[in-house]
Protein backbone atom coordinates (compact mmCIF):
# COMPACT_ATOMS: atom_id res chain seq x y z
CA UNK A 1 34.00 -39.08 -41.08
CA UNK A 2 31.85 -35.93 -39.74
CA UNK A 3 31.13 -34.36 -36.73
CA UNK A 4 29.12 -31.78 -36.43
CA UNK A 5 28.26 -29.58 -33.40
CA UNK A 6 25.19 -27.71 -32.46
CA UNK A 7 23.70 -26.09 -29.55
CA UNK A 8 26.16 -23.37 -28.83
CA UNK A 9 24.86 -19.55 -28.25
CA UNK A 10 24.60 -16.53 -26.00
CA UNK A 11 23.57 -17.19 -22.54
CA UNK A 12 23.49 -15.20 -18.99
CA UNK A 13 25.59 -16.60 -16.29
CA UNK A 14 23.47 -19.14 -13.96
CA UNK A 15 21.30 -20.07 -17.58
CA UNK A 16 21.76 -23.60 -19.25
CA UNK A 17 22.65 -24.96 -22.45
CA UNK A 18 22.67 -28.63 -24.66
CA UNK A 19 25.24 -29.20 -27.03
CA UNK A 20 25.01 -31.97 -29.32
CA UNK A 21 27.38 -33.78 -31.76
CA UNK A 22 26.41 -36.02 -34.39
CA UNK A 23 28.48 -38.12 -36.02
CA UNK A 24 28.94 -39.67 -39.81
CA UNK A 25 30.46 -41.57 -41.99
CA UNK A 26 31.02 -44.43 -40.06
CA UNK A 27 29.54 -45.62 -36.35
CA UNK A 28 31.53 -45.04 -33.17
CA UNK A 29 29.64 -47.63 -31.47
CA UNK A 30 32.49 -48.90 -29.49
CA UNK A 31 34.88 -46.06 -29.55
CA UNK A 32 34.92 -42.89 -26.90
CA UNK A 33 33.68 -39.90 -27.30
CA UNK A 34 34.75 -36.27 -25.57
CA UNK A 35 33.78 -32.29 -25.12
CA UNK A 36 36.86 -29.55 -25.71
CA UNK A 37 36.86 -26.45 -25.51
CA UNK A 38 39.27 -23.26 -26.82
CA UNK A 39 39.06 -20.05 -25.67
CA UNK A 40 40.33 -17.15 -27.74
CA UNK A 41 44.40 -17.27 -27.07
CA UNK A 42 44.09 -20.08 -24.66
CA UNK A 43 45.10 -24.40 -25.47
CA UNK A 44 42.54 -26.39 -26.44
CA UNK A 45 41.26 -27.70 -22.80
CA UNK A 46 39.39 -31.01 -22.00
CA UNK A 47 35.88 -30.66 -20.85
CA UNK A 48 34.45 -34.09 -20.67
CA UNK A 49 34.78 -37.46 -22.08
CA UNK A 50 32.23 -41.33 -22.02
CA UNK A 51 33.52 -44.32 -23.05
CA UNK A 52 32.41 -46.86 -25.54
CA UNK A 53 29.51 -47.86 -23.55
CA UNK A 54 28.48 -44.82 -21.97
CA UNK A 55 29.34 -46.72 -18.14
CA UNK A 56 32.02 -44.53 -17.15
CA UNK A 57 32.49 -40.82 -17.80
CA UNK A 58 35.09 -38.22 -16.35
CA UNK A 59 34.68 -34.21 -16.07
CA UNK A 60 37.71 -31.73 -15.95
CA UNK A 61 37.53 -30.04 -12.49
CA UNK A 62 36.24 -26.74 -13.59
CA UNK A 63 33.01 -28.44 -14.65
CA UNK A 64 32.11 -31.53 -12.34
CA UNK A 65 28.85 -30.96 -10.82
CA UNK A 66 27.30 -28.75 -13.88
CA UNK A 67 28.26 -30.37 -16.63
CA UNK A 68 26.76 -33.94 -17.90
CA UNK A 69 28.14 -36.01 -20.77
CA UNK A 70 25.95 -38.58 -22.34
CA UNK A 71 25.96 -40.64 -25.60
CA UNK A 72 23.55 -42.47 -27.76
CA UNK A 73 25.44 -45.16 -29.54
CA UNK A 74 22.27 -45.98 -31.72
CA UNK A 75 22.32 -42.42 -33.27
CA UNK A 76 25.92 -42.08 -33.41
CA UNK A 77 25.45 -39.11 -31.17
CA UNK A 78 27.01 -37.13 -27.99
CA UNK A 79 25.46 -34.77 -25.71
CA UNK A 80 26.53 -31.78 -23.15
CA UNK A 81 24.13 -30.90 -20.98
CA UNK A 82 25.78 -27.55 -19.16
CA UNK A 83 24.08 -25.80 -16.40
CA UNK A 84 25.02 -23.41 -14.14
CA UNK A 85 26.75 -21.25 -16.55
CA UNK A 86 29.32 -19.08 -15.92
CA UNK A 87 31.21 -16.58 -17.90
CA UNK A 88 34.65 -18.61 -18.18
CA UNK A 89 32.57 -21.13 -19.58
CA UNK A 90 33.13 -18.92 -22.46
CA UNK A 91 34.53 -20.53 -25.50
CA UNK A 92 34.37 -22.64 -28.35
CA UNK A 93 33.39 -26.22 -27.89
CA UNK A 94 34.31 -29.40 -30.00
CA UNK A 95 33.27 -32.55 -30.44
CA UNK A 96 35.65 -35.47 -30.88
CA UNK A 97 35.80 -39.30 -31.07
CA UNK A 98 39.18 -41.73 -30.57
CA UNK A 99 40.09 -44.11 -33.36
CA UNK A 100 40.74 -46.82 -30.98
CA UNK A 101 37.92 -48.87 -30.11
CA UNK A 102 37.42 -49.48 -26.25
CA UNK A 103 40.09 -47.06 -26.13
CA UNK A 104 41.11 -45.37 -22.74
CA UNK A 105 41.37 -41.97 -24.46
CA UNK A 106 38.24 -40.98 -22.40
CA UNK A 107 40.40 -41.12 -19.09
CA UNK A 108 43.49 -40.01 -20.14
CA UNK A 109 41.97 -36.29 -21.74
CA UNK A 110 44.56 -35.90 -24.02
CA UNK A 111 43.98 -34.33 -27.35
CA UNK A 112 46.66 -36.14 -28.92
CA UNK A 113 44.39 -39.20 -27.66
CA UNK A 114 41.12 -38.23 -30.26
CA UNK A 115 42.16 -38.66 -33.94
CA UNK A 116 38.18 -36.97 -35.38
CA UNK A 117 37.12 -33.46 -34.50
CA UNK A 118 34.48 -31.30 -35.17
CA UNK A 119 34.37 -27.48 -36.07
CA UNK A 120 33.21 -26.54 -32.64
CA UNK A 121 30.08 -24.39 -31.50
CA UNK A 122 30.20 -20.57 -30.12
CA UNK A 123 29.15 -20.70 -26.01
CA UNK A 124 28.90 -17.52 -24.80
CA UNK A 125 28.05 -16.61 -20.95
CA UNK A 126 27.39 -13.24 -19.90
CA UNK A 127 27.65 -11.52 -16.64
């Protein structure tokens, strides 16, 4: 199994970015899918996270009303579509899928709750 992100970079505060995630090795069809992110000397944070059929999504706090997760189960693929940009957006963002099918993981936000991970993408915001 592979993920691998793409779609990080630099960007000015306000400014928009799509990060995508696309998955191999097997298909997650029916399992959920979710967005991290680490910041240098910080815990590995949730960001966002869709379930198996893409019906029901949640947002951490921080980003609800910029962010938007979406999935395309035919191309074994994720998407973050981040506007409104700000500069503790900063940090690396990772990609990561549950082992459970029709698993709950993508409500409950824990880490411990995602068993596949990607390497992550840079996201950089300036001010």
């Amino acid at each position: 199994v592979q993920l691998v992100e793409s779609g990080g970079g630099l960007v000015q505060a306000g400014g928009s970015l799509r990060l995508s995630c696309a998955a191999s090795g097997r298909t997650f069809r029916n399992y959920p899918m979710g967005w991290f992110r680490q910041a240098p000397g910080k815990e590995r944070e949730f960001v966002s996270a869709i379930n198996w059929s893409g019906l029901m999504t949640t947002y951490a706090d921080s980003v609800k009303g910029r962010f938007t997760i979406s999935r395309d189960s035919a191309k074994n693929t994720v998407s973050l579509q981040m506007d409104s940009l700000k500069p503790e957006d900063t940090a690396v963002y990772l990609c990561a899928v549950d082992s459970v099918p029709y698993g709950s993981s993508w409500s409950t936000r824990r880490v411990a709750d995602f068993e596949f991970w990607g390497q992550g993408t840079q996201v950089t915001v300036s001010s």
